[in-house]
Protein backbone atom coordinates (compact mmCIF):
# COMPACT_ATOMS: atom_id res chain seq x y z
CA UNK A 1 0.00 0.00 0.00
CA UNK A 2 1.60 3.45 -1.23
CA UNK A 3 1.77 5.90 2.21
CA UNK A 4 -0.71 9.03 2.11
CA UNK A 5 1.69 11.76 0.04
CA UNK A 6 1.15 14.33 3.12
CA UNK A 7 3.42 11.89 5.35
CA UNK A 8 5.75 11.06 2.22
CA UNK A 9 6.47 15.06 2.56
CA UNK A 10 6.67 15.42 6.22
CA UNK A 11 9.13 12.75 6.40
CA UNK A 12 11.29 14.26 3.56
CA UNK A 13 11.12 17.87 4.95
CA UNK A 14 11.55 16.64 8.62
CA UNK A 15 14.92 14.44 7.13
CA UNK A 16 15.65 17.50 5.16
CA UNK A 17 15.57 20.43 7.54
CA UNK A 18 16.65 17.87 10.17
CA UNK A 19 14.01 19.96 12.46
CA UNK A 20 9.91 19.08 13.50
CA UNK A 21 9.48 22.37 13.78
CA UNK A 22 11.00 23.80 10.49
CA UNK A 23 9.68 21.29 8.71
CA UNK A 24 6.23 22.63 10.08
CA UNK A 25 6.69 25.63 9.30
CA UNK A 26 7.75 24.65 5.49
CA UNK A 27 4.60 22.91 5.13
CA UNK A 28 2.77 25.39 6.69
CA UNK A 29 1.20 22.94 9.05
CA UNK A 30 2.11 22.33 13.21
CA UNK A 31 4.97 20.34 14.74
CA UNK A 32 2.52 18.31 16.23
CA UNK A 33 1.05 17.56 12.77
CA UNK A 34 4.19 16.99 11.64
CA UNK A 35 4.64 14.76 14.28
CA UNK A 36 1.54 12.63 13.72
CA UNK A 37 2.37 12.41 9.96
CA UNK A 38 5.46 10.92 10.46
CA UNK A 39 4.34 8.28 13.21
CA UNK A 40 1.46 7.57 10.92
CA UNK A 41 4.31 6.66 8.21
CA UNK A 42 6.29 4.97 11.03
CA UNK A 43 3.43 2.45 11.83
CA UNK A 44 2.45 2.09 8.07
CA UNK A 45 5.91 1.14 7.14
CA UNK A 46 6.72 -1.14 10.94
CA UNK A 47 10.30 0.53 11.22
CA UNK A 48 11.47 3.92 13.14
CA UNK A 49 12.61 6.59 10.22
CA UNK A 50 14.68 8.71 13.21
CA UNK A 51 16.16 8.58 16.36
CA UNK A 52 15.34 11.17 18.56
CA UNK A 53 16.84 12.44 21.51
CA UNK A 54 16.08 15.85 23.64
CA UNK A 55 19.22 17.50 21.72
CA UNK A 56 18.95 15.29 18.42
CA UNK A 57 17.43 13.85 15.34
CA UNK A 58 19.21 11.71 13.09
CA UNK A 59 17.66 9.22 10.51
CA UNK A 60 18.03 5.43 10.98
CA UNK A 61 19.44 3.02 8.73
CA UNK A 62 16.09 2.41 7.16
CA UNK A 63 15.01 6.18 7.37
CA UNK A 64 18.33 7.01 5.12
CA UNK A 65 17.32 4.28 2.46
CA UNK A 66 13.94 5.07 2.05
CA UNK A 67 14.45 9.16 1.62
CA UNK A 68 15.85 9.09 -1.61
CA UNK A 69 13.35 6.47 -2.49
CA UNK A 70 10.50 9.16 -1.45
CA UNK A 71 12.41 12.19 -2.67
CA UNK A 72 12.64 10.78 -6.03
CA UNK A 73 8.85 10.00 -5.49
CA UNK A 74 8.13 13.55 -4.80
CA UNK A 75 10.41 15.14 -7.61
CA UNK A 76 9.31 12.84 -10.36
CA UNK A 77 5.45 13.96 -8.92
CA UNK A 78 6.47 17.54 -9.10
CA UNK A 79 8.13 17.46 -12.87
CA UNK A 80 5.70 15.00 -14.07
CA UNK A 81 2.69 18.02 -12.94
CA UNK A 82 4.51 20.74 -14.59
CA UNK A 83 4.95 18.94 -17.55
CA UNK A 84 1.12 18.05 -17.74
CA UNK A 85 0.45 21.84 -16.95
CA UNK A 86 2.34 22.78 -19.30
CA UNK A 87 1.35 20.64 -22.23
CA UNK A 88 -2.35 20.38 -21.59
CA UNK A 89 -3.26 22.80 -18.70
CA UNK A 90 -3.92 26.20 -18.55
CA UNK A 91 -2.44 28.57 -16.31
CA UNK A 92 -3.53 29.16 -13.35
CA UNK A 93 -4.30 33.24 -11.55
CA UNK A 94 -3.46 33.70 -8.32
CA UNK A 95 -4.94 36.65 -6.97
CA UNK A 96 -2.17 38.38 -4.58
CA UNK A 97 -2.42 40.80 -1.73
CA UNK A 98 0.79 42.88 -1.14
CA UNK A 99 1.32 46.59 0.13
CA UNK A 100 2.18 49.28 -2.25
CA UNK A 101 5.83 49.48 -1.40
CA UNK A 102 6.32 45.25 -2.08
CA UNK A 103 4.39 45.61 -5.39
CA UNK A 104 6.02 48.65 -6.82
CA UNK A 105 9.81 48.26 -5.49
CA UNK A 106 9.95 44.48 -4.81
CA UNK A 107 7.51 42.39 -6.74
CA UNK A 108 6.97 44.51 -10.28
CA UNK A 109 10.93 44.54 -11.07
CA UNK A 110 10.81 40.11 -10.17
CA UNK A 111 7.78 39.73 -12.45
CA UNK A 112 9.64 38.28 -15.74
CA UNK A 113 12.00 35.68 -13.25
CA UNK A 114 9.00 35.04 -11.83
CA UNK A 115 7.18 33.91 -15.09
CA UNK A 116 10.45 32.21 -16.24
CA UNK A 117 10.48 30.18 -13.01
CA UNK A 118 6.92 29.82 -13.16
CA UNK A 119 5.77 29.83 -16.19
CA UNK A 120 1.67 28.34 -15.64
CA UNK A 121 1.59 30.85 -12.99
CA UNK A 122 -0.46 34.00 -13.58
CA UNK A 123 -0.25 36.73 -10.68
CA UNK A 124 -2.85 39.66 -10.37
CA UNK A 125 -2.04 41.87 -7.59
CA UNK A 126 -3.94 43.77 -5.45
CA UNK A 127 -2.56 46.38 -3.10
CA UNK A 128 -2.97 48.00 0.27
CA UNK A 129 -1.27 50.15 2.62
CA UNK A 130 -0.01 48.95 6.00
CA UNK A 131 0.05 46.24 8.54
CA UNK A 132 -1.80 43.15 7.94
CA UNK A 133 -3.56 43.69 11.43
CA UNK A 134 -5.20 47.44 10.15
CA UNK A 135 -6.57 45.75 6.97
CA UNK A 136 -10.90 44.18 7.21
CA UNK A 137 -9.96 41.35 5.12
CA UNK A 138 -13.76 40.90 4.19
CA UNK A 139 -12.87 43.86 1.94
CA UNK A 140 -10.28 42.15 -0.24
CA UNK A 141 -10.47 39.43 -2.84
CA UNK A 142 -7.23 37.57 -2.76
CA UNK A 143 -5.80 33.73 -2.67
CA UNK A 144 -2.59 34.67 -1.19
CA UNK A 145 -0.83 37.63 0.35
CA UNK A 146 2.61 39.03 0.95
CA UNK A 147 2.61 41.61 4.13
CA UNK A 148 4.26 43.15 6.68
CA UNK A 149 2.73 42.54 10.29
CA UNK A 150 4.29 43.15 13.84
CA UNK A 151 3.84 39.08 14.45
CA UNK A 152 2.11 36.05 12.99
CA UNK A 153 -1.56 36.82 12.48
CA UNK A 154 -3.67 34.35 14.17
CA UNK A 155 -6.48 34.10 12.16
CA UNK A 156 -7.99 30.81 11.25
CA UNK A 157 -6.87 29.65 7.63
CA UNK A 158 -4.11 31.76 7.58
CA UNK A 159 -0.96 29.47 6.91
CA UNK A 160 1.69 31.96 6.94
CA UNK A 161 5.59 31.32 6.50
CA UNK A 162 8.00 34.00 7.74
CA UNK A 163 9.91 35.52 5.09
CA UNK A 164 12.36 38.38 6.48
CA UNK A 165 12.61 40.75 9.16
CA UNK A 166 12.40 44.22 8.30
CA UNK A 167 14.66 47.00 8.89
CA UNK A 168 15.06 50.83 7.74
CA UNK A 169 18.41 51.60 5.52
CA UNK A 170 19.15 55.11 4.37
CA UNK A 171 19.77 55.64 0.69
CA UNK A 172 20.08 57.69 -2.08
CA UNK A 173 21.06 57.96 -5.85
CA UNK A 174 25.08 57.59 -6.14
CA UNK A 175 25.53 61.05 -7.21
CA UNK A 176 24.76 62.44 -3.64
CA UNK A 177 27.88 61.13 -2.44
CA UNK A 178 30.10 63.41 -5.09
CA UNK A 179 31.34 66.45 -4.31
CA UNK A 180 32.43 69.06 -0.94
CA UNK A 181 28.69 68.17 -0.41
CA UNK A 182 28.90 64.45 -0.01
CA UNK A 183 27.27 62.02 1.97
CA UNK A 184 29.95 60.98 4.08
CA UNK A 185 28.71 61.45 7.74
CA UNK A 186 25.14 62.00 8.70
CA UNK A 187 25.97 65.36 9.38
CA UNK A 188 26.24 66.04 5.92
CA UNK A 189 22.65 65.59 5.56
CA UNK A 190 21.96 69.05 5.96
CA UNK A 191 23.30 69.73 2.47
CA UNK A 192 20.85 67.73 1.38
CA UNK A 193 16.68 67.42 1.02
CA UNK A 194 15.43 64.50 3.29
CA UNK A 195 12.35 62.71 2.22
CA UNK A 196 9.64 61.63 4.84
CA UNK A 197 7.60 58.83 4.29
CA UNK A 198 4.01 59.39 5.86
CA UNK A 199 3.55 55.87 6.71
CA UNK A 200 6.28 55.65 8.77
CA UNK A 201 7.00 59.57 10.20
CA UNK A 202 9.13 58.28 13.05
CA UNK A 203 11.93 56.76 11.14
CA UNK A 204 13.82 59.73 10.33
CA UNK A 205 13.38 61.41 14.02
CA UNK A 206 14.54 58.26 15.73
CA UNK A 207 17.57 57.72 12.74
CA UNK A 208 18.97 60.86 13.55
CA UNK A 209 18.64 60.56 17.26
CA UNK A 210 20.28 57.39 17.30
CA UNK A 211 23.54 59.01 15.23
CA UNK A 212 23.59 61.79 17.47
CA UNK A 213 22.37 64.47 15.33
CA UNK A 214 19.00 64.64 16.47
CA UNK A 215 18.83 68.38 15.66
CA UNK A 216 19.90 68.49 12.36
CA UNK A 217 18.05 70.62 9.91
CA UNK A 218 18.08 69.53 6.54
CA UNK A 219 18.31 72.14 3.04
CA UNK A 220 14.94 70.83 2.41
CA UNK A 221 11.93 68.36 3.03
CA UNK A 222 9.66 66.77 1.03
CA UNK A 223 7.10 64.03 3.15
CA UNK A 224 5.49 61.22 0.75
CA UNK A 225 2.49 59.52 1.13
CA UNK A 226 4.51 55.94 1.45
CA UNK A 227 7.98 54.44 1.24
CA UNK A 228 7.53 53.66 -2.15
CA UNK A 229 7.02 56.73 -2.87
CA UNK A 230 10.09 58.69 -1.18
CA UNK A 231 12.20 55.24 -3.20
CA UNK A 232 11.30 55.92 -6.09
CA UNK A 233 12.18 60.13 -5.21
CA UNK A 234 15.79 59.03 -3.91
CA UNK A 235 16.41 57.08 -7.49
CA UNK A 236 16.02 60.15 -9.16
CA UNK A 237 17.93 62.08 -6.78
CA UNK A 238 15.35 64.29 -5.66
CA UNK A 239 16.99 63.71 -1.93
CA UNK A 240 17.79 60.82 0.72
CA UNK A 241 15.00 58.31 1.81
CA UNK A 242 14.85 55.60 4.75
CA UNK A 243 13.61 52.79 2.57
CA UNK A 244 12.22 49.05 4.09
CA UNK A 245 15.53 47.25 3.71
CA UNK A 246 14.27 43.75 1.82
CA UNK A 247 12.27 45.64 -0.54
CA UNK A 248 15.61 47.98 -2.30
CA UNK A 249 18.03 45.45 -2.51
CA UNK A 250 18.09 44.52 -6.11
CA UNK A 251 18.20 48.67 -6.23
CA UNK A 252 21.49 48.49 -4.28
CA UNK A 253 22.83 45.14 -6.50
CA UNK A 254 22.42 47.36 -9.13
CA UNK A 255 23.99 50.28 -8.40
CA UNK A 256 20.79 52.61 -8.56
CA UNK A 257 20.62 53.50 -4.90
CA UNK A 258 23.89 53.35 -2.25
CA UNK A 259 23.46 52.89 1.38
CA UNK A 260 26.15 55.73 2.84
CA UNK A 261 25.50 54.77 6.16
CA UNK A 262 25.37 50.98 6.00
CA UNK A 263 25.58 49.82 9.88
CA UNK A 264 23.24 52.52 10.91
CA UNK A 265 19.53 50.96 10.44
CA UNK A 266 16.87 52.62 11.17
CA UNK A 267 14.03 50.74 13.19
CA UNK A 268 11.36 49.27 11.44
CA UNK A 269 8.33 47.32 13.25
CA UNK A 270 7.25 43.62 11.78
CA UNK A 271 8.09 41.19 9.21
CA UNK A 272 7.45 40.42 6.44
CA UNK A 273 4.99 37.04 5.70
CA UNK A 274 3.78 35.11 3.14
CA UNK A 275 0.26 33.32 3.32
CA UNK A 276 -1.90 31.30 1.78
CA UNK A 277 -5.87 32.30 2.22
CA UNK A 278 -7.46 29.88 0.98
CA UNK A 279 -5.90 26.67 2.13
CA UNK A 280 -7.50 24.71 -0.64
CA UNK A 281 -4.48 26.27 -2.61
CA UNK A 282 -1.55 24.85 -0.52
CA UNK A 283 -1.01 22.21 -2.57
CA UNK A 284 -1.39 23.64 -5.78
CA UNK A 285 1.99 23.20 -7.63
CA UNK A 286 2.14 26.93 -8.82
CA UNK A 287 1.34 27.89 -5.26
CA UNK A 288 4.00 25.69 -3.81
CA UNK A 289 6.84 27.35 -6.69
CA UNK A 290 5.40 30.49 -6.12
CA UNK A 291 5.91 30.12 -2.37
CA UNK A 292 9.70 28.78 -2.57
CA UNK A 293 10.27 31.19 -5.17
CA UNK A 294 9.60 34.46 -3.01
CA UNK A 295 11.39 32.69 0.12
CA UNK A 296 14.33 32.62 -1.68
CA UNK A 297 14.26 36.27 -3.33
CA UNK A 298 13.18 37.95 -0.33
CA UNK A 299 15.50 35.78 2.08
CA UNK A 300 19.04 36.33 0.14
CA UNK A 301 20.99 38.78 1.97
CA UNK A 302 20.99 42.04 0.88
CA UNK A 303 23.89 43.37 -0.80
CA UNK A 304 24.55 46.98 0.36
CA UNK A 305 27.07 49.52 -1.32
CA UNK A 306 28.49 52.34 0.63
């Protein structure tokens, strides 16, 4: 008898991630859960997969056989659904929920990886303003969302997966750091026009408290509705923006903005999530891709020039 496949892939991400509790949070279900899947295999098969101890987990002789048997399973399952998709199926819309900053400076620019990655995968985005926790979801038609929130939301069939903290950097458009005027200590900035971001009018106050030039005045400000906003000001050097760290670093791979003041961050409340609303979609192939796809983009480390 061929084991259920939601045990075949809580023993291979358990074996994997050599961690319960990641591998819960993978799957986007609980330890426990993960738990019960894999005793559930356990007693189907007659053999113990792991040893466990209180400090740790290592696979037995008949667990490290049998995972290559499954993840071959799994991967031949996984090609042999994209092929079908792609020869017969149609592809599929997945209506996403993301803030204006994520789909304007982090999402947009990803769009044509995305579709090479993915390529049954159609994404229509809708977009709001703020924490997760200020929006009435009743409001919103979406499958899946990408937000920022001050903690996991517990609300019931929302299977969220933590993607990256957030933090403030200040940047700016490489020409600001030219000439007698340069960026080169925060000081500096009052050569220069800082822009405010209304969503978030604290950062600047509490940046330049915490580089002790709390009572700098500026040559100019300019305040902006949203982050996204004051970004997309800084690229075109209009001034010098605190932007949401994760969301401008292809920006700084690039070359387009520079972080002058790289180990100064600014604080920034929350992290940033991924969830899936309707949990009839967890399985979905595109859903799953779409889901490993952003982990990794959002999770690679940012790579800041000064």
């Amino acid at each position: 008898m061929i084991p259920p496949l939601s045990s075949l892939m809580a023993f291979e991400a358990v074996a994997r991630l050599a961690s319960f509790s990641r591998a819960g949070e993978e799957l986007c279900i609980t330890q426990s859960a993960v738990s019960h899947r894999v005793r559930m295999l356990e007693a189907q098969l007659g053999v113990k997969l792991f040893r466990r101890s209180t400090r740790s987990l290592a696979l037995t002789l008949a667990g490290q056989r049998y995972l290559p048997v499954v993840q071959n399973a799994l991967h031949g399952l996984q090609q042999g659904t994209i092929a079908v998709h792609r020869t017969h199926g149609r592809a599929r819309t997945l209506q996403l929920l993301v803030t204006r900053a994520i789909a304007s400076l982090w999402l947009v620019p990803r769009l044509d990886n995305l579709r090479t990655e993915i390529p049954h995968l159609e994404v229509s985005v809708v977009t709001h303003n703020g924490l997760l926790t200020e929006l009435d979801l009743d409001h919103y038609e979406f499958d899946a969302a990408v937000f920022l929130a001050n903690e996991a939301i517990p609300l019931s069939g929302l299977c969220h997966k933590k993607l990256s903290a957030d933090y403030g950097l200040v940047v700016c458009n490489p020409m600001l750091l030219e000439g007698s005027d340069g960026l080169r200590h925060p000081r500096d900035l009052r050569h220069h026009t800082i822009l405010h971001a209304q969503s978030v009018p604290e950062a600047w106050p509490e940046w330049l408290a915490s580089v002790g030039v709390k009572d700098l005045v500026p040559k100019s400000e300019l305040r902006l509705d949203h982050t996204g906003l004051t970004v997309q000001a800084a690229l075109t050097g209009l001034g010098v923006a605190i932007a949401h760290g994760p969301l401008v670093s292809s920006h700084l791979k690039s070359g387009a903005l520079v972080a002058p003041f790289p180990t100064h961050r600014a604080r920034m409340e929350g992290s940033y999530y991924f969830c899936v609303w309707r949990q009839e979609l967890d399985d979905c192939p595109e859903v799953i891709g779409f889901r490993e796809w952003i982990h990794r983009e959002m999770c690679e480390p940012a790579h800041v020039v000064s």
